[in-house]
N, C-alpha and C. Protein backbone atom coordinates (compact mmCIF):
# COMPACT_ATOMS: atom_id res chain seq x y z
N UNK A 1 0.85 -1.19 0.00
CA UNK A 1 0.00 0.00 0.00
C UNK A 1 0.89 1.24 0.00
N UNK A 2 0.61 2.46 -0.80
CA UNK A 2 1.52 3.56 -0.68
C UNK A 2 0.85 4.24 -0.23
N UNK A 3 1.23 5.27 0.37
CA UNK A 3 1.12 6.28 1.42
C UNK A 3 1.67 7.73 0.54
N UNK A 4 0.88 9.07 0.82
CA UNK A 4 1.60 10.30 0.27
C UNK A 4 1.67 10.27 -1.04
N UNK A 5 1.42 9.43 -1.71
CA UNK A 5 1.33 9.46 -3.47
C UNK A 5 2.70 8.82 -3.42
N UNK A 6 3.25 7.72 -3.12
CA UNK A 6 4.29 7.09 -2.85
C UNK A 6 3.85 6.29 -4.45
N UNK A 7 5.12 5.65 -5.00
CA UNK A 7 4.73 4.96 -6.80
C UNK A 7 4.45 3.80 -6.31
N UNK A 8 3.55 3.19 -6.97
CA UNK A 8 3.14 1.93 -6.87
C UNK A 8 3.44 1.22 -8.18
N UNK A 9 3.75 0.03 -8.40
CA UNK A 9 3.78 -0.49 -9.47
C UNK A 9 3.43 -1.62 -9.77
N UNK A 10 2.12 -1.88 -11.14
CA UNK A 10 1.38 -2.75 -11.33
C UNK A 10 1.14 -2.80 -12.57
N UNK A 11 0.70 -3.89 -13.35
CA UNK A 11 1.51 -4.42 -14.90
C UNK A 11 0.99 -3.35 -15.38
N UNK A 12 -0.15 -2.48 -15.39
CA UNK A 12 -0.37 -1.29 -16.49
C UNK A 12 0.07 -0.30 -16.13
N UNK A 13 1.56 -0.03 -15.49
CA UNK A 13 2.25 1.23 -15.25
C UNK A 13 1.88 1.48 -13.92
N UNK A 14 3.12 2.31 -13.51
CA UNK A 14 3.01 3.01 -12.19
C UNK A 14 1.40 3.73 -11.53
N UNK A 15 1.16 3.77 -10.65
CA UNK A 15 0.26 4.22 -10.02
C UNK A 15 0.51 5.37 -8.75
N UNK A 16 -0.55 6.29 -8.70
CA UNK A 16 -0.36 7.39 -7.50
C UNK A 16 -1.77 7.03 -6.49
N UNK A 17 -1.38 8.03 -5.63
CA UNK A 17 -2.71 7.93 -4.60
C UNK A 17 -3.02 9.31 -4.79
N UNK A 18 -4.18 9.35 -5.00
CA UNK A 18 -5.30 11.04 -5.27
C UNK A 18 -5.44 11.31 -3.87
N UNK A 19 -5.18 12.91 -3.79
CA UNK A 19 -4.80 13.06 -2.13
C UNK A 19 -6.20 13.93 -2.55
N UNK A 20 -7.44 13.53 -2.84
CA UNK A 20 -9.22 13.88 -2.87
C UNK A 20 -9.59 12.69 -2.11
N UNK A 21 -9.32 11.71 -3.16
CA UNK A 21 -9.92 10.50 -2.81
C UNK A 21 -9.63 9.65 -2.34
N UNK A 22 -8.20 9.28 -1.72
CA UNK A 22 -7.72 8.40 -1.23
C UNK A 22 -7.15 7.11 -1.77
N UNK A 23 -7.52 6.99 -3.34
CA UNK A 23 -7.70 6.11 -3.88
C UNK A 23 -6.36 5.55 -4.90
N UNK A 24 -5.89 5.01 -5.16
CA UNK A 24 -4.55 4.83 -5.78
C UNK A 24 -5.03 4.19 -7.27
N UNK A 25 -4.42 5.03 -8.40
CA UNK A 25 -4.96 4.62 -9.62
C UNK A 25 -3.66 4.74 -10.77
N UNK A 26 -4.03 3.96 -11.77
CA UNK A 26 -2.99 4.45 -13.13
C UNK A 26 -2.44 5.90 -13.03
N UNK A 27 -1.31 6.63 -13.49
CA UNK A 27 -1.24 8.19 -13.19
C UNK A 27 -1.85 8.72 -14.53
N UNK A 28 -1.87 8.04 -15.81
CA UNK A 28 -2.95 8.24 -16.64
C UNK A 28 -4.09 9.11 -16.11
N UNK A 29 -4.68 8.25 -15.70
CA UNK A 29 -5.87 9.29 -14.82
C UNK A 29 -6.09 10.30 -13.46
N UNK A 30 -4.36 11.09 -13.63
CA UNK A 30 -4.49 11.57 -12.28
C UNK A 30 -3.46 12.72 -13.02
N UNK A 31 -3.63 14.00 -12.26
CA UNK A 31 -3.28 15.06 -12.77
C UNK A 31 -2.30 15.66 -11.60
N UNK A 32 -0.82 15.36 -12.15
CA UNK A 32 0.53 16.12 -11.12
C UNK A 32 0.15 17.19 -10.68
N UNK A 33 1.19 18.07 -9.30
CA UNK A 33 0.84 18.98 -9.37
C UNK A 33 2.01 19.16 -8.23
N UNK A 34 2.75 20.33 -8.60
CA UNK A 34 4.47 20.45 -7.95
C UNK A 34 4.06 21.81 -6.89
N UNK A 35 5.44 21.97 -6.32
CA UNK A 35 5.23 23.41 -5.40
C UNK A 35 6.27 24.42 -5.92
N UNK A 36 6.27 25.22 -6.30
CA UNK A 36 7.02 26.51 -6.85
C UNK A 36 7.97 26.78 -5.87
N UNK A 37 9.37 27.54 -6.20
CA UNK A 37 9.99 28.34 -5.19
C UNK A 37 9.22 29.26 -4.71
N UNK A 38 7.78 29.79 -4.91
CA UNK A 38 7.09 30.68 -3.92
C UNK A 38 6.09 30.30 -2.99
N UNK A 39 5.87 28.67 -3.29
CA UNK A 39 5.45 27.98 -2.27
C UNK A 39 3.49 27.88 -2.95
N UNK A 40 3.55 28.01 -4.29
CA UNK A 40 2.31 28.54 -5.13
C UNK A 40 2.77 26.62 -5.36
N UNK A 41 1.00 26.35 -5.90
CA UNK A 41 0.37 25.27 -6.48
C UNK A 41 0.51 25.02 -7.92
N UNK A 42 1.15 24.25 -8.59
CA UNK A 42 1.15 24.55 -10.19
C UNK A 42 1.24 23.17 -10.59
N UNK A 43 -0.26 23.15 -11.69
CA UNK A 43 -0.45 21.98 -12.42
C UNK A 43 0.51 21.56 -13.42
N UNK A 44 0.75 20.50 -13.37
CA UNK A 44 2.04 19.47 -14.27
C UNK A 44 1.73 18.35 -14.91
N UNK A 45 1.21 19.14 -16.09
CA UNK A 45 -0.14 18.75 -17.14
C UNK A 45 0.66 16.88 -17.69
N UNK A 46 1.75 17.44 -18.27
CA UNK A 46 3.00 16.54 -18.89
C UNK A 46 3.64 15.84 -17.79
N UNK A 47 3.59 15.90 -16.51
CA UNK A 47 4.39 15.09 -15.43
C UNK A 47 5.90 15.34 -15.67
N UNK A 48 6.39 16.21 -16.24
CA UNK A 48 7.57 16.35 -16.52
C UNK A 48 8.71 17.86 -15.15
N UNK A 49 7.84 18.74 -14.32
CA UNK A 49 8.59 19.34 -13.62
C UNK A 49 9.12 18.87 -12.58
N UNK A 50 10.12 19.53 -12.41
CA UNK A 50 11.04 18.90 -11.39
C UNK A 50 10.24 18.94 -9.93
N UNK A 51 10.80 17.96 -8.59
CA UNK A 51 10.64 18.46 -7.65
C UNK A 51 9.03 16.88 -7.18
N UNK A 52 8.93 17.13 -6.25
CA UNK A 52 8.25 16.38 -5.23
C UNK A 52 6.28 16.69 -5.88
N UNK A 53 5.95 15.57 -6.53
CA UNK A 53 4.62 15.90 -6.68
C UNK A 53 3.57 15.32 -5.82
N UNK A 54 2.17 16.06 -5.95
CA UNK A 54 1.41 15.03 -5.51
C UNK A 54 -0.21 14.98 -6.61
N UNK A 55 -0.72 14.02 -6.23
CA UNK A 55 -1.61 13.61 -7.50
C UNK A 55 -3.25 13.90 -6.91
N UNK A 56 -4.21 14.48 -8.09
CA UNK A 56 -4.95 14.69 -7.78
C UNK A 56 -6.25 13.81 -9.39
N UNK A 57 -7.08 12.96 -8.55
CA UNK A 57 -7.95 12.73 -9.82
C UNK A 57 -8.02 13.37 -10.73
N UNK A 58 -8.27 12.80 -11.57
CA UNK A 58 -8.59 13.90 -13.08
C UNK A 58 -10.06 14.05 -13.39
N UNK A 59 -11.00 14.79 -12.20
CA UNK A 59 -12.65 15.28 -11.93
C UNK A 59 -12.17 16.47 -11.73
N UNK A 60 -13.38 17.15 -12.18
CA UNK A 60 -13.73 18.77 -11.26
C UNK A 60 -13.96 18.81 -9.79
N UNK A 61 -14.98 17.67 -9.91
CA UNK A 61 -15.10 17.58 -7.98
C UNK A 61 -14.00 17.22 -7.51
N UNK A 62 -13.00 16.10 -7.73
CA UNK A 62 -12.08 15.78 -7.03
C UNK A 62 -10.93 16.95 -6.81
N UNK A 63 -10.88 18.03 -8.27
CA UNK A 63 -9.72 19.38 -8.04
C UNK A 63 -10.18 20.10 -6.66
N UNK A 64 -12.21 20.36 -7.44
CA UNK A 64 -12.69 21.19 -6.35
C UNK A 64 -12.69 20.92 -4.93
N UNK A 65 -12.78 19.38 -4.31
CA UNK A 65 -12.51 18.69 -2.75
C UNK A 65 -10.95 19.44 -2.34
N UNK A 66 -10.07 19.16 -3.51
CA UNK A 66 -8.97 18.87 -2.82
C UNK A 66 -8.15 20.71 -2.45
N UNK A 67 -9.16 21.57 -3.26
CA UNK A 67 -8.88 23.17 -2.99
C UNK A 67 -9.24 23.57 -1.88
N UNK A 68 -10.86 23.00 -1.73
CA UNK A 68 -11.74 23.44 -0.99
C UNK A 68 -11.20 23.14 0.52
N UNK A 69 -11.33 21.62 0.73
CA UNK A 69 -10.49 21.57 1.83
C UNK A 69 -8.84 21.50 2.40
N UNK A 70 -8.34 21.93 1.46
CA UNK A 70 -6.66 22.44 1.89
C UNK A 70 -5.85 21.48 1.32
N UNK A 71 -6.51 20.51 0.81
CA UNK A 71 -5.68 19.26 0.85
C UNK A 71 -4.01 18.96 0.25
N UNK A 72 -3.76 20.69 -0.70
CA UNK A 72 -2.48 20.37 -0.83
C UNK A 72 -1.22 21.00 -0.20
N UNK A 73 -1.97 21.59 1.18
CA UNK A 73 -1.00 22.09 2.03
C UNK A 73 -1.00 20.73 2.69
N UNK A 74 -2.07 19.94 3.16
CA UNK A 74 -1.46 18.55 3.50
C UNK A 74 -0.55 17.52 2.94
N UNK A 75 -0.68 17.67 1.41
CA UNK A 75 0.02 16.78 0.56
C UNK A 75 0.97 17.03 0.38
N UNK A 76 1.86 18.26 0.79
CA UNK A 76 2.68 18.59 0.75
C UNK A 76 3.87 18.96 1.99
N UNK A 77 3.25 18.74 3.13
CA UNK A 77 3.04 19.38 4.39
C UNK A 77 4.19 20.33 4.33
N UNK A 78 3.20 21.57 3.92
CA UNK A 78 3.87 22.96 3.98
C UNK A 78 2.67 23.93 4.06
N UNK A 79 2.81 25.08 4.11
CA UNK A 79 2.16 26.05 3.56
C UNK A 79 2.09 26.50 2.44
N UNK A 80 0.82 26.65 1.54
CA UNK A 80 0.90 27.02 -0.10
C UNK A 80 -0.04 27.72 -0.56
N UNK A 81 0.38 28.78 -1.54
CA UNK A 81 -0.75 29.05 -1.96
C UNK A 81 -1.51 28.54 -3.34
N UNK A 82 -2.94 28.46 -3.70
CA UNK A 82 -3.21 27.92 -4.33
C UNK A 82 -3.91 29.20 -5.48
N UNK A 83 -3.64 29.28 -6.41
CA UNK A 83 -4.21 29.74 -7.21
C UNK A 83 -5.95 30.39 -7.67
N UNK A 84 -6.63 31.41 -7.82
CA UNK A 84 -7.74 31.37 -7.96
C UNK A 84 -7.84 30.86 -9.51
N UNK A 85 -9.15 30.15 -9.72
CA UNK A 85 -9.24 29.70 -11.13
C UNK A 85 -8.26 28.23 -11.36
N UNK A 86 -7.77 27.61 -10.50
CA UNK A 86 -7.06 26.74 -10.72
C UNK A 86 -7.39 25.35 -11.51
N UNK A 87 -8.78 25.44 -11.11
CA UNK A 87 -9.70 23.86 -11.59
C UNK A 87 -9.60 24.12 -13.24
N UNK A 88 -10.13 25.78 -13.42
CA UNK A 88 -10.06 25.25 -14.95
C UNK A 88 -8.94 25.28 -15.87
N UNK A 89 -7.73 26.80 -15.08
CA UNK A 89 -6.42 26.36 -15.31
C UNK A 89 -5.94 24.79 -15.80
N UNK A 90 -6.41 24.51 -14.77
CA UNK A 90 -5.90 22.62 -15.38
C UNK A 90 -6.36 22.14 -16.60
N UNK A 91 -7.94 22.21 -16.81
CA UNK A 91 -8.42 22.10 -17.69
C UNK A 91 -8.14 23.05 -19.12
N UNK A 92 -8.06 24.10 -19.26
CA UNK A 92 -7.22 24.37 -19.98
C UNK A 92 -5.82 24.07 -20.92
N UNK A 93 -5.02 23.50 -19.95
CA UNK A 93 -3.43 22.86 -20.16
C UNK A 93 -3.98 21.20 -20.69
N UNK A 94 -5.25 20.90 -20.16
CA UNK A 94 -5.33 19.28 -20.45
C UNK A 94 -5.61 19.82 -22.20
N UNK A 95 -6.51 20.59 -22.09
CA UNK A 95 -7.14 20.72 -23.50
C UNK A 95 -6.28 20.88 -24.47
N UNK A 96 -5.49 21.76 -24.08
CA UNK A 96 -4.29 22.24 -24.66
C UNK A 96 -3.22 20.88 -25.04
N UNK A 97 -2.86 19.77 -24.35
CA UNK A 97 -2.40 18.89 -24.64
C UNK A 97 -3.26 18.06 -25.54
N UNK A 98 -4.37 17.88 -25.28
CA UNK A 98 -5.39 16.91 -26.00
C UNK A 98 -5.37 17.56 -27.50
N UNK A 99 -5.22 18.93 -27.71
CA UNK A 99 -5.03 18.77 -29.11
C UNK A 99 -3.94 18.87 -30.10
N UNK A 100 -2.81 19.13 -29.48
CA UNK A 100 -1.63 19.01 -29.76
C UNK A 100 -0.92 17.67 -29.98
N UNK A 101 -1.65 16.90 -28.94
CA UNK A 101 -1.76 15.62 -29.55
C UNK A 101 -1.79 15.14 -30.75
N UNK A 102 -3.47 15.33 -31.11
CA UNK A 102 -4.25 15.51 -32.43
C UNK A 102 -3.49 15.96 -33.77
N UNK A 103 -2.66 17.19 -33.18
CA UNK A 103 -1.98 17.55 -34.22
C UNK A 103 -0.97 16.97 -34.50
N UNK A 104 -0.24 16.27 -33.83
CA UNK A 104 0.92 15.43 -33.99
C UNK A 104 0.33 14.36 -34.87
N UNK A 105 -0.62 13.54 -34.59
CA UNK A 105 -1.36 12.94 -35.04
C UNK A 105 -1.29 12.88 -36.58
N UNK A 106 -2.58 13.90 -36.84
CA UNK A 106 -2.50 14.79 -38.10
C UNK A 106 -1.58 14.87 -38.54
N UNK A 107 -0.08 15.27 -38.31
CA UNK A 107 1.17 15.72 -39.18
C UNK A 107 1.59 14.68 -39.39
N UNK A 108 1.37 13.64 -38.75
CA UNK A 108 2.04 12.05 -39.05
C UNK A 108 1.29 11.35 -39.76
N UNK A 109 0.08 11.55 -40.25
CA UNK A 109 -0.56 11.43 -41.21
C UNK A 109 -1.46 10.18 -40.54
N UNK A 110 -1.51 9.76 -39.31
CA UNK A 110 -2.28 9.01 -38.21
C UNK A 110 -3.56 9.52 -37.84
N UNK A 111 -3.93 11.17 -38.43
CA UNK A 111 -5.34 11.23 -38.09
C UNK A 111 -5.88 12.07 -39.24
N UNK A 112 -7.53 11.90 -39.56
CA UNK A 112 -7.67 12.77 -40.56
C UNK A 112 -9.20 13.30 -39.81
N UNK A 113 -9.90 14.55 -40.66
CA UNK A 113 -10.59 15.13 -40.11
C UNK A 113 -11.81 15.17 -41.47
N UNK A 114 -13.04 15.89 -41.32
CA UNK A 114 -13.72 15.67 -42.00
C UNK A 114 -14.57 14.37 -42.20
N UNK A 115 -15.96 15.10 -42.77
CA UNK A 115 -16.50 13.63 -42.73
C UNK A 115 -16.61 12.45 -43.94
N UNK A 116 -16.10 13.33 -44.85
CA UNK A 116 -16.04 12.21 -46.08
C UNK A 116 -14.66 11.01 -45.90
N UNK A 117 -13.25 12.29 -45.52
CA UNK A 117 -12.18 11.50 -45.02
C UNK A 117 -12.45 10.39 -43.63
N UNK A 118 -13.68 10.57 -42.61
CA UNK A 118 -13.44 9.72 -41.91
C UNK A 118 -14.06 8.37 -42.17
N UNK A 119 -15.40 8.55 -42.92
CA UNK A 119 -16.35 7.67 -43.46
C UNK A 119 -15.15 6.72 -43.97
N UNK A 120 -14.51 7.54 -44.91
CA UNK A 120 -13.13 6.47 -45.87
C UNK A 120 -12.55 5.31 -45.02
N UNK A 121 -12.36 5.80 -44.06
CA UNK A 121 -11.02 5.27 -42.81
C UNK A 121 -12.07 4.25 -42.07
N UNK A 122 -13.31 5.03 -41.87
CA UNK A 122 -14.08 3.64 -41.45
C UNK A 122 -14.25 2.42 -42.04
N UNK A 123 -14.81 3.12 -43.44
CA UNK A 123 -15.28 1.42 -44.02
C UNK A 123 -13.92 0.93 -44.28
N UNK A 124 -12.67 1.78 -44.64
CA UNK A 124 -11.82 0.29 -44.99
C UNK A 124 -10.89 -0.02 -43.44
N UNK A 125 -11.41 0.29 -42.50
CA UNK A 125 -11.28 0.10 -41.23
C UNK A 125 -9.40 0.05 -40.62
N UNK A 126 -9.70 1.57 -41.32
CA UNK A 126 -8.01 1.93 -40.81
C UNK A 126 -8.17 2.85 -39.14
N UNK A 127 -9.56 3.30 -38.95
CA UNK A 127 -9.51 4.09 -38.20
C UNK A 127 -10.20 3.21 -36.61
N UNK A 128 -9.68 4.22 -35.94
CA UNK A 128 -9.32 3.28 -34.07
C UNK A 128 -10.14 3.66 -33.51
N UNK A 129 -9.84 5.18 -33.54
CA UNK A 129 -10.88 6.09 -32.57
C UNK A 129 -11.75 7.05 -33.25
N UNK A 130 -12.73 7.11 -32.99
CA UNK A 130 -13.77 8.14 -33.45
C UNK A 130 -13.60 9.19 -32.69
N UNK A 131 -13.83 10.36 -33.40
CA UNK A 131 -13.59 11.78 -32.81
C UNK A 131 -14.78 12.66 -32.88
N UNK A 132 -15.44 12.86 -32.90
CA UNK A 132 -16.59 13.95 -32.73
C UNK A 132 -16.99 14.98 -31.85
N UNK A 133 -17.16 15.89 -32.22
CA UNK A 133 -17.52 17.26 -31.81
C UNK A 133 -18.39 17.02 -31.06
N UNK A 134 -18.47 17.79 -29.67
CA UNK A 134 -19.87 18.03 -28.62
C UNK A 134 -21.11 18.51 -29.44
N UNK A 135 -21.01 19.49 -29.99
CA UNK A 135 -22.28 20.53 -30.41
C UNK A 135 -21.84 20.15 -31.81
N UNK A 136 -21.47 19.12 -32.52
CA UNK A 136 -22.09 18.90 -33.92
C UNK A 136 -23.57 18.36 -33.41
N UNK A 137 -23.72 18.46 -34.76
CA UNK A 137 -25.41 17.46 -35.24
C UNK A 137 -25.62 16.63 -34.58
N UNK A 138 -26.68 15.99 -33.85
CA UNK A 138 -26.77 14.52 -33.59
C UNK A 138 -27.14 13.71 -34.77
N UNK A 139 -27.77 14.17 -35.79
CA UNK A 139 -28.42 13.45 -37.01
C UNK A 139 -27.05 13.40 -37.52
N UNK A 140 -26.19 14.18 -37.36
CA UNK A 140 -24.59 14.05 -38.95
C UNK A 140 -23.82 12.70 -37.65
N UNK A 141 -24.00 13.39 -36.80
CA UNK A 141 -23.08 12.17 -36.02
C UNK A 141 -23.01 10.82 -36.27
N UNK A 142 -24.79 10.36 -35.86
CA UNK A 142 -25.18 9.30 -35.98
C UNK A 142 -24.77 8.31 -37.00
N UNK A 143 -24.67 8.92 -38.28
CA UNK A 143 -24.51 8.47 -39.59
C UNK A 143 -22.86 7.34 -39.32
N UNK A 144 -22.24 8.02 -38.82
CA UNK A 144 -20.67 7.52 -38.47
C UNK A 144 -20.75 6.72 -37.15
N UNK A 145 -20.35 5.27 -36.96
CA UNK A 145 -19.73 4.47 -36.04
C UNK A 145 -18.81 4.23 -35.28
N UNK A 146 -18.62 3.89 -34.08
CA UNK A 146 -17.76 3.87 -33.30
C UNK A 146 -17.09 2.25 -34.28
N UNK A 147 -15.42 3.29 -34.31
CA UNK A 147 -14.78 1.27 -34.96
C UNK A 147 -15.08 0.10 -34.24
N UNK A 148 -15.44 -1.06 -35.00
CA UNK A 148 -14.83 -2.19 -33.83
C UNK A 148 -14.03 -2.01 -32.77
N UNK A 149 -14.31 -2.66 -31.99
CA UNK A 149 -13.41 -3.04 -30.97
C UNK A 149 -12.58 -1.35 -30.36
N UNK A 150 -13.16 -0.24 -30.78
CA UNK A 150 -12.27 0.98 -30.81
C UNK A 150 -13.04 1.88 -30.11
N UNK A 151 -12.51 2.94 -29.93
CA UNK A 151 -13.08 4.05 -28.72
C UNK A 151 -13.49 5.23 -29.29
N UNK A 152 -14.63 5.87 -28.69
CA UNK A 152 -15.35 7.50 -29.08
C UNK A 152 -14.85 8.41 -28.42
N UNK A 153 -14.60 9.31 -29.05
CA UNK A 153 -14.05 11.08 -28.01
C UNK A 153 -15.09 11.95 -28.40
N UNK A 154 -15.69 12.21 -27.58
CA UNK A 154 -16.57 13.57 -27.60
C UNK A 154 -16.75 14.12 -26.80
N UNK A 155 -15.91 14.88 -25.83
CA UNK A 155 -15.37 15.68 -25.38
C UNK A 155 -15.39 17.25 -25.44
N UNK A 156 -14.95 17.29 -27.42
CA UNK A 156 -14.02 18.39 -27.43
C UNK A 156 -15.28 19.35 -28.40
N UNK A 157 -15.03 20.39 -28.65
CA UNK A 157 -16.00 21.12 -29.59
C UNK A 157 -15.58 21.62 -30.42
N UNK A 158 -16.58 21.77 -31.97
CA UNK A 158 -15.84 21.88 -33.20
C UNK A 158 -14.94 22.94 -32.89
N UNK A 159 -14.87 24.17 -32.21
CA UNK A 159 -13.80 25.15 -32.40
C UNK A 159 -12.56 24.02 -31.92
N UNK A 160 -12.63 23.75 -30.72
CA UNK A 160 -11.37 23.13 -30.54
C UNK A 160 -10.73 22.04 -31.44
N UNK A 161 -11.61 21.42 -32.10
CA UNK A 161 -10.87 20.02 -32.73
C UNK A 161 -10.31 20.97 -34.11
N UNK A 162 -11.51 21.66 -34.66
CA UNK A 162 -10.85 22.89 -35.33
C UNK A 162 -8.92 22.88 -35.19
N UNK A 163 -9.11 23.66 -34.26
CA UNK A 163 -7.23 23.97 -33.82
C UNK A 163 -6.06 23.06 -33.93
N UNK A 164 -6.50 21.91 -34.15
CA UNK A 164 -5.79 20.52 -33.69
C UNK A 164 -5.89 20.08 -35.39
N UNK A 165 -6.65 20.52 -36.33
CA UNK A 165 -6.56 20.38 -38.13
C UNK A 165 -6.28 21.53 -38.53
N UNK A 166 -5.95 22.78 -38.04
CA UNK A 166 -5.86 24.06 -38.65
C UNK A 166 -6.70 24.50 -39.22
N UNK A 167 -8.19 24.18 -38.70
CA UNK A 167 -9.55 24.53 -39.40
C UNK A 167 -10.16 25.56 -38.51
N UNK A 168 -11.62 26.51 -39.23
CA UNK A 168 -12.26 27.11 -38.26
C UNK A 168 -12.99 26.16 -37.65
N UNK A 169 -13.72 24.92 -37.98
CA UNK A 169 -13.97 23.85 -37.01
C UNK A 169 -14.19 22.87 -37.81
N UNK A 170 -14.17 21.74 -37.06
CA UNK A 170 -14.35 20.15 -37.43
C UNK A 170 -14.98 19.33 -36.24
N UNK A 171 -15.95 18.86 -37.41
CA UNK A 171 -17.05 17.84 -36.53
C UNK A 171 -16.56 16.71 -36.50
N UNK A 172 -16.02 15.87 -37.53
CA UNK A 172 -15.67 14.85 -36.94
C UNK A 172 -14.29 14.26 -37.71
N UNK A 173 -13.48 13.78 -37.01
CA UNK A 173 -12.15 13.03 -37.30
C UNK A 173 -11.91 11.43 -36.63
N UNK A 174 -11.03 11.34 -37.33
CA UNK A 174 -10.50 9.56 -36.69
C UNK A 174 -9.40 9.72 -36.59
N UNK A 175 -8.48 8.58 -35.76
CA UNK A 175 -7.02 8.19 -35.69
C UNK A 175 -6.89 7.10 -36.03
N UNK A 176 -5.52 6.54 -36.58
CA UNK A 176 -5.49 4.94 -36.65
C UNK A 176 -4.72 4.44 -35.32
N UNK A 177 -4.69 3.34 -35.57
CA UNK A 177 -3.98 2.35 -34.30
C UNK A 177 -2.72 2.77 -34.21
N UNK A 178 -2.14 2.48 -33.08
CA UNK A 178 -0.84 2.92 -32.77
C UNK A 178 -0.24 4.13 -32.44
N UNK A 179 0.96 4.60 -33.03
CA UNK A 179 1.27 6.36 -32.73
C UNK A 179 1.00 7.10 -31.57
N UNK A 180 0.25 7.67 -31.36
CA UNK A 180 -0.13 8.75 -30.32
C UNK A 180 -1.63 8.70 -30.10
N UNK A 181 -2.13 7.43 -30.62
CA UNK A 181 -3.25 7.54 -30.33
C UNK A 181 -3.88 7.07 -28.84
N UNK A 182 -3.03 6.25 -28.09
CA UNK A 182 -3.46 5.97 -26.52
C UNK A 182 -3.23 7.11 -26.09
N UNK A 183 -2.06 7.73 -26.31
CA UNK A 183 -1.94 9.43 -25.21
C UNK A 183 -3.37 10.03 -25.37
N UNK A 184 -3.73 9.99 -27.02
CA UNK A 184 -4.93 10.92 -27.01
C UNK A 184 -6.45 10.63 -26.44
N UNK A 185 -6.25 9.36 -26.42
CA UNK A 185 -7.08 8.48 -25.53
C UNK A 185 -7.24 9.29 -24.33
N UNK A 186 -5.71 9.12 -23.68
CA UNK A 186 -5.83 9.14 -22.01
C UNK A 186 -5.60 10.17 -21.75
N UNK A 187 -5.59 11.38 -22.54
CA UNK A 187 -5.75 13.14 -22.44
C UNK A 187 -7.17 13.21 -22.24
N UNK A 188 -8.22 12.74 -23.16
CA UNK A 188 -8.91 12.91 -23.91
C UNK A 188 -9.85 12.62 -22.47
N UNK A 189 -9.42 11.41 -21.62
CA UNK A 189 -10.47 10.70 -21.03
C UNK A 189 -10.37 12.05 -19.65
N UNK A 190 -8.96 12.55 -19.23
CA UNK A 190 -8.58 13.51 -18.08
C UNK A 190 -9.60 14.40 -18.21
N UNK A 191 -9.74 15.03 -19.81
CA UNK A 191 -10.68 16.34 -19.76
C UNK A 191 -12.25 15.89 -19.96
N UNK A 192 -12.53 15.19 -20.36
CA UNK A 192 -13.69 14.65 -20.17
C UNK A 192 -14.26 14.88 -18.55
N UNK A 193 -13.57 14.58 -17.55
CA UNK A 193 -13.63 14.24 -16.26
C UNK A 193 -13.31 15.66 -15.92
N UNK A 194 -12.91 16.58 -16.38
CA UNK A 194 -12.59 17.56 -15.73
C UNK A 194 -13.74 18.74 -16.40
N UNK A 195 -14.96 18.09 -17.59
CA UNK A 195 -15.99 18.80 -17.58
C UNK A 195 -17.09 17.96 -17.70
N UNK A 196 -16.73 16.72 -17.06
CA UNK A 196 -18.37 16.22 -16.82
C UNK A 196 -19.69 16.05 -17.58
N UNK A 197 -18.77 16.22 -19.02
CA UNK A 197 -19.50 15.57 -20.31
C UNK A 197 -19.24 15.09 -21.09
N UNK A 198 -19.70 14.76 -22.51
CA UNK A 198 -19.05 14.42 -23.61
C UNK A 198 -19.31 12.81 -23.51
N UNK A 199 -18.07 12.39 -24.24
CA UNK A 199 -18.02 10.89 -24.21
C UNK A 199 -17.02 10.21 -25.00
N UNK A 200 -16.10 9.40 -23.96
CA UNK A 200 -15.37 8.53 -24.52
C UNK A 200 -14.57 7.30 -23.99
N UNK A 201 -14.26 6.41 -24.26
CA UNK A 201 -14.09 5.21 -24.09
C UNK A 201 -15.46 4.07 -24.11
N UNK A 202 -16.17 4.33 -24.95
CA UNK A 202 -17.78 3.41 -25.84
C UNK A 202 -16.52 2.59 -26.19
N UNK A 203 -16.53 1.12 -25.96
CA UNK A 203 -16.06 0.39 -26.90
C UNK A 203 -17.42 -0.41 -27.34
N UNK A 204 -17.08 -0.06 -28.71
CA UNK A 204 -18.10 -1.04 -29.20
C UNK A 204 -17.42 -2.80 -30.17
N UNK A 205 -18.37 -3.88 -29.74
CA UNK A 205 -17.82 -5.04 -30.65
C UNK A 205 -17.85 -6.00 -29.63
């Protein structure tokens, strides 16, 4: 058992303990978060800053528990300050990764956008993940399938998926297997959870 967000390790990668919930999970689904030389709270979207972290679910309620009641002057045991606006700060930086992703994606020629290009990728079943816009159509949606055995993102909204094809917006795109498509998965699933809509991980098959 770890204690303090101590690493745990179990065949699908290291694990933290969410100092909200108590609960020890993949760090996939848990959002870093370091202490500054000014003793300030700062989300560590990429897990990449230096220094002593501690982990917080990847929910709004679980950011909002763990502000509300102090919890990362405990997780840290220091004094800190925490940021106003911090919950969506995070959310922000997730989004911000989730489509940069996309775009990597895209430039590697692993994702395409549009709906004639995705229809393509469906039927000859190159494509993994379905991508769709919040506030597209439900009637244009419908028309398009979740792949076999493969996962839905709807999450994001045409402006944003927009940004991630260099478009003013896009309703719907796919990825193929492999590449960068689990990161975008497990970005994809953080911000989902951090606005409490959308939809993704439908496997259908």
């Amino acid at each position: 058992m770890t204690r303090g967000g101590a690493e745990k390790s179990r065949a699908d990668g290291p694990e933290r303990k969410c100092i909200a919930t108590g609960e020890t999970q993949p760090k996939a689904g848990l959002i870093r978060f370091v202490l500054g030389p000014d003793n300030q709270v700062y989300p560590d979207v990429m897990g990449k800053l230096p220094g002593r972290g501690v982990y917080v679910t990847a929910t709004k309620a679980a950011l909002e528990q763990a502000v509300k009641k102090k919890l990362f002057a405990r997780g840290f045991k220091a004094q800190v300050t925490v940021q106003d606006g911090l919950v969506d700060e995070v959310e922000r930086q997730v989004l911000r990764r989730t489509v940069d992703l996309i775009s990597l994606a895209r430039k590697s020629g692993d994702a395409v956008g549009g709906y004639e290009k995705v229809k393509d990728w469906l039927d000859k079943e190159e494509a993994r993940i379905l991508i769709q816009a919040s506030d597209g159509s439900g009637r244009g949606k419908s028309k398009l399938s979740t792949p076999h055995r493969g996962k839905y993102i709807g999450c994001m909204t045409a402006d944003e998926l927009g940004m991630a094809f260099g478009r003013e917006t896009v309703i719907h795109a796919a990825l193929a297997s492999g590449g960068l498509s689990q990161r975008v998965v497990e970005e994809a699933q953080r911000l989902q959870g951090l606005r409490e809509k959308g939809g993704i991980g439908r496997t259908e098959g």
